[in-house]
N, C-alpha and C. Protein backbone atom coordinates (compact mmCIF):
# COMPACT_ATOMS: atom_id res chain seq x y z
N UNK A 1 22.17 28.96 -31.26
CA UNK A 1 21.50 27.96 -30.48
C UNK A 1 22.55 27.21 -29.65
N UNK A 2 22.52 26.82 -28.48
CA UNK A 2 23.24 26.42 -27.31
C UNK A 2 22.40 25.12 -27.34
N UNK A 3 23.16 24.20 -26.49
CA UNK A 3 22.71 22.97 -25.60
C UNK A 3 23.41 23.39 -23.88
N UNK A 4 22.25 23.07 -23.24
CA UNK A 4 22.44 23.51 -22.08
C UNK A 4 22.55 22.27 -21.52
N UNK A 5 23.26 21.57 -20.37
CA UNK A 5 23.43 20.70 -19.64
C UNK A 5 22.64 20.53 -17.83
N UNK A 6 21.96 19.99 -18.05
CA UNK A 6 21.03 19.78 -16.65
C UNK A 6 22.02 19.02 -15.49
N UNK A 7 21.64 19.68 -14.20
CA UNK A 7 22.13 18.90 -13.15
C UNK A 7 21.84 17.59 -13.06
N UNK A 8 22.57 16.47 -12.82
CA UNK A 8 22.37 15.23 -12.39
C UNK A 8 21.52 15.22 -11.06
N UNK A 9 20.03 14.23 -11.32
CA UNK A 9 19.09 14.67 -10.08
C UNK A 9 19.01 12.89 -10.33
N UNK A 10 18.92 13.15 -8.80
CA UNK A 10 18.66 11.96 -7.87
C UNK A 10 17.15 11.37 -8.02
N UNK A 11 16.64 10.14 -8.35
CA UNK A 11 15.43 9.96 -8.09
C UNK A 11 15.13 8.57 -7.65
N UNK A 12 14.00 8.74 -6.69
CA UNK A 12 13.69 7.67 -6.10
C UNK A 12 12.33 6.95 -5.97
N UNK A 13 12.05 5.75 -6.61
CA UNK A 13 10.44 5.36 -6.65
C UNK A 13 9.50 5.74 -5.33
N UNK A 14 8.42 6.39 -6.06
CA UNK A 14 7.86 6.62 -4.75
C UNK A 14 6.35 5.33 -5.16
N UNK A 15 6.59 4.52 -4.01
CA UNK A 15 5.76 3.62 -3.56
C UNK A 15 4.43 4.06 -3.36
N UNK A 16 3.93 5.13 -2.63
CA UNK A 16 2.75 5.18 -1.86
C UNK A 16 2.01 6.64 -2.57
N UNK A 17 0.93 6.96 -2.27
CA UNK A 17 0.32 8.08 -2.96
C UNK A 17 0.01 9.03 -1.78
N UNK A 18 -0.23 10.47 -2.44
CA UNK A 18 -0.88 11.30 -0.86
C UNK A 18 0.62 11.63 0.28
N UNK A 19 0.00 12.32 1.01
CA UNK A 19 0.96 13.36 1.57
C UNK A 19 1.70 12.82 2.96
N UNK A 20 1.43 11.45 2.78
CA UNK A 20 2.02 10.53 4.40
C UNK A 20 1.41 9.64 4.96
N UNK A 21 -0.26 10.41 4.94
CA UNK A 21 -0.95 9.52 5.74
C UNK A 21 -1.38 8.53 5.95
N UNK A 22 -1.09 7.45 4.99
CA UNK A 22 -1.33 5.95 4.25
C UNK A 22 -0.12 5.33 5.09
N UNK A 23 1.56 6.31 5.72
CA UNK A 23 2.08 5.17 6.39
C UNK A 23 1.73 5.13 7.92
N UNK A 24 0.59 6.04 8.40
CA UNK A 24 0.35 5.93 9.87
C UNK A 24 -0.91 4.85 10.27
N UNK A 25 -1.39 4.14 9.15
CA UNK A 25 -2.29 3.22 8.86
C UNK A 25 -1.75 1.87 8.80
N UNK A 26 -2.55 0.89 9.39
CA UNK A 26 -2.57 -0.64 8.51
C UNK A 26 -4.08 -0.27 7.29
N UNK A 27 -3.34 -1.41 6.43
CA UNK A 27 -4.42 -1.62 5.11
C UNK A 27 -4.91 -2.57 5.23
N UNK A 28 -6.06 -2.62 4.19
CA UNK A 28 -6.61 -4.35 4.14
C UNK A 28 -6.27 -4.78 2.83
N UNK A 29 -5.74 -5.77 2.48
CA UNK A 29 -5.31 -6.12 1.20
C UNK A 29 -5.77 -7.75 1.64
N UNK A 30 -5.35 -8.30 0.03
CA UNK A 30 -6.05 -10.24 0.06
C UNK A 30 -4.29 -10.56 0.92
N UNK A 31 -5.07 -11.43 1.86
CA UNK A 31 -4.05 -12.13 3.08
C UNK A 31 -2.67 -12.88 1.84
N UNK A 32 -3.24 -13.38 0.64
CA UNK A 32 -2.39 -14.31 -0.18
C UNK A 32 -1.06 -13.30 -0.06
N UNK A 33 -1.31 -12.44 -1.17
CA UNK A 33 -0.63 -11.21 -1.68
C UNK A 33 -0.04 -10.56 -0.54
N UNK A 34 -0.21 -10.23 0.52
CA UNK A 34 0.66 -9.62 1.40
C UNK A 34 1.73 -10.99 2.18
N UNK A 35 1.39 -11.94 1.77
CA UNK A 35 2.34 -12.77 2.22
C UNK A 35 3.29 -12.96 1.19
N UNK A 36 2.98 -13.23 -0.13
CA UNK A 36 4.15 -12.98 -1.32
C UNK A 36 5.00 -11.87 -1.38
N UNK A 37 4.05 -10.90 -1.04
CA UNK A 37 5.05 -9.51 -0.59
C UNK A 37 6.00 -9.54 -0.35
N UNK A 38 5.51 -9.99 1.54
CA UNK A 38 7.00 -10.09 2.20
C UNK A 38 7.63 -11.10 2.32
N UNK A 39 7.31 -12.09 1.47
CA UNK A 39 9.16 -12.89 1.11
C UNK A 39 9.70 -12.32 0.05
N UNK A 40 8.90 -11.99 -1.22
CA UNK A 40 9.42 -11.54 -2.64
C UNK A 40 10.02 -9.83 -2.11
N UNK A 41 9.02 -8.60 -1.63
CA UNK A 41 9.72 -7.72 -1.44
C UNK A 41 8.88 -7.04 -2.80
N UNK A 42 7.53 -7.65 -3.65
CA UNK A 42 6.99 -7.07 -4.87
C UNK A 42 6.18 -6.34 -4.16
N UNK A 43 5.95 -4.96 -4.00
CA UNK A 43 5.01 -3.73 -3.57
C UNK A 43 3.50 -4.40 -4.11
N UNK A 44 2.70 -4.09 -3.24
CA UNK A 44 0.55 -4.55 -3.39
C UNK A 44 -0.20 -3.30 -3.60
N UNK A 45 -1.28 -3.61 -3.82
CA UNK A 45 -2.21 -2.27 -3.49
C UNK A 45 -3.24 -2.60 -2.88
N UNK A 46 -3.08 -1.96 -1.77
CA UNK A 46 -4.78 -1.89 -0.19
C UNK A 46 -5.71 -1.47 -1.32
N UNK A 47 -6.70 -1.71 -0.06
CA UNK A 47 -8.23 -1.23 -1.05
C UNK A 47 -8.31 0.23 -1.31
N UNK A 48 -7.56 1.22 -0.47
CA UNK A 48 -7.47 2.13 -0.48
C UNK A 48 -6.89 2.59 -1.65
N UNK A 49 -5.72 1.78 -2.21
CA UNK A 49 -4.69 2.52 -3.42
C UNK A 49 -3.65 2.41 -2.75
N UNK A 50 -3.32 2.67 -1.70
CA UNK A 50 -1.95 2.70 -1.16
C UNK A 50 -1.04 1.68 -1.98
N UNK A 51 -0.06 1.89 -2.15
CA UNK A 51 1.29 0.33 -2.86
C UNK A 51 2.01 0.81 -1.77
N UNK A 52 2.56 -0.51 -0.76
CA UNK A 52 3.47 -0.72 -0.25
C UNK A 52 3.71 -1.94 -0.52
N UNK A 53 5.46 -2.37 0.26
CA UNK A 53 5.21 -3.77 0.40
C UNK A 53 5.36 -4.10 2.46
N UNK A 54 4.51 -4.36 2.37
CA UNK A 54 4.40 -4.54 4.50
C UNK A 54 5.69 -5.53 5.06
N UNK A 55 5.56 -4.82 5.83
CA UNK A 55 7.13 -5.18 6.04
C UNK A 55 7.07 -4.80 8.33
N UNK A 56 5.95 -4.42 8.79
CA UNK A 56 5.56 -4.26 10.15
C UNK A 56 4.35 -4.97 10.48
N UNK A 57 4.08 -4.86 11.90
CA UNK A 57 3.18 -5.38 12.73
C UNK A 57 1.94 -4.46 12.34
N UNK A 58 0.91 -5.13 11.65
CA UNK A 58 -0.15 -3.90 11.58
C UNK A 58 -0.90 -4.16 12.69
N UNK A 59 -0.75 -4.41 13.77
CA UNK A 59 -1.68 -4.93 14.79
C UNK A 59 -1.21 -3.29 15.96
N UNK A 60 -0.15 -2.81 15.30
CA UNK A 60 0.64 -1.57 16.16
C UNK A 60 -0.04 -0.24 15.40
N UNK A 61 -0.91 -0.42 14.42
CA UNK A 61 -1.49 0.68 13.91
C UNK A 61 -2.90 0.75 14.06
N UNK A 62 -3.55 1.62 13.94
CA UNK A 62 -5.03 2.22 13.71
C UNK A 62 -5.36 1.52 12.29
N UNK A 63 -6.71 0.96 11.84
CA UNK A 63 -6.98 0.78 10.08
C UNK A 63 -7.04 2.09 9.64
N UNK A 64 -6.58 1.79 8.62
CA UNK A 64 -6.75 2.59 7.61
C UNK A 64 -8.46 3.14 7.46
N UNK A 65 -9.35 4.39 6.85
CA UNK A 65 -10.38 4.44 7.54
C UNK A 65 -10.65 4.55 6.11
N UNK A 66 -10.36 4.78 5.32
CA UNK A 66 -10.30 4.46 3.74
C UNK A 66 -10.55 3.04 3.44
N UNK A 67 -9.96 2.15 3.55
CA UNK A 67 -9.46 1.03 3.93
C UNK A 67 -10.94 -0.04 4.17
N UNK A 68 -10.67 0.65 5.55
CA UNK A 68 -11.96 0.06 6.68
C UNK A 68 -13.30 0.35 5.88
N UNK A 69 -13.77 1.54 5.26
CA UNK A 69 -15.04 2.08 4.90
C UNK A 69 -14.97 1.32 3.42
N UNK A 70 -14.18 1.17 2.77
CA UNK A 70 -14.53 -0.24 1.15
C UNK A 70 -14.54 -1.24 1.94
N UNK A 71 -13.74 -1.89 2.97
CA UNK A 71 -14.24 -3.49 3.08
C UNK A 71 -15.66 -3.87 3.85
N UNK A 72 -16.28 -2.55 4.59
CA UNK A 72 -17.20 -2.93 4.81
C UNK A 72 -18.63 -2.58 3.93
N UNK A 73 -18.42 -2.06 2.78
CA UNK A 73 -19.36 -1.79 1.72
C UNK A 73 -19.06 -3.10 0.77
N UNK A 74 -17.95 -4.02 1.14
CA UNK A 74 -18.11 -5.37 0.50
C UNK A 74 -19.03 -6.30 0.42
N UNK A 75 -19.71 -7.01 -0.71
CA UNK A 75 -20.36 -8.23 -0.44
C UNK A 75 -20.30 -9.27 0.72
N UNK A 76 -20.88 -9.65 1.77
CA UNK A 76 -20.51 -10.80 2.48
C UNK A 76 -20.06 -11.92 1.73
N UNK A 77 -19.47 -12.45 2.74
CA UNK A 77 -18.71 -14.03 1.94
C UNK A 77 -18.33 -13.79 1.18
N UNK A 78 -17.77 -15.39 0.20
CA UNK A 78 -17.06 -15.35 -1.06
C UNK A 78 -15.97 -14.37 -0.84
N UNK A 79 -15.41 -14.28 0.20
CA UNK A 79 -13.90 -13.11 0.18
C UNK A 79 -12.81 -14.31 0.28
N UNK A 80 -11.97 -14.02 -0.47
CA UNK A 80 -10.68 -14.89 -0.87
C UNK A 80 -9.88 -14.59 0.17
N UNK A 81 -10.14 -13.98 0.84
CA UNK A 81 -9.04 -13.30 1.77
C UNK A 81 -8.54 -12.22 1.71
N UNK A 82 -9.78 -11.22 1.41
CA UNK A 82 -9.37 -9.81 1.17
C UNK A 82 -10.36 -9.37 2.85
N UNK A 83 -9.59 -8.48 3.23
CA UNK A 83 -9.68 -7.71 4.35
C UNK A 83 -8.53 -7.96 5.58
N UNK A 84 -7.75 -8.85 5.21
CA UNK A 84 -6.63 -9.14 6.02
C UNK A 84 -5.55 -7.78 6.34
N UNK A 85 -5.16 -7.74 7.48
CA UNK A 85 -3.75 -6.69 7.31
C UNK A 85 -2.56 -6.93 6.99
């Protein structure tokens, strides 16, 4: 019986889910939480699932259509400030 020694592998948190297409989107997440974000730098999750932490102009993207299609199957009113980008 041997012990075999594995290559040293590099790894890196992956933030977001799915094959890209979540960063060619803005999300809607609660307005609070994406502002703690980006001073703290703590990653959120859109309605979609996506975890980033926003860190651009979402006004330079398309919504998210994931995104867009839960906040408008939302209850009116009573929103804390969820649907913000």
């Amino acid at each position: 019986m041997s012990t075999k020694i594995l290559p040293e592998q590099e790894t890196t948190p992956r933030t977001s889910h799915g094959d890209g297409d979540h960063e060619r989107f803005a999300h809607y997440a609660d307005k609070h939480k994406i502002t703690e974000s980006m001073v703290t730098g703590t990653p959120i999750r859109a309605l979609c699932g996506k975890v980033w932490v926003p860190s651009r102009d979402p006004k330079k993207y398309p919504v998210c259509p994931e995104c867009k299609e839960i906040y408008e199957g939302l209850p009116q009113g009573g929103g804390d400030g969820d649907g913000d980008q």
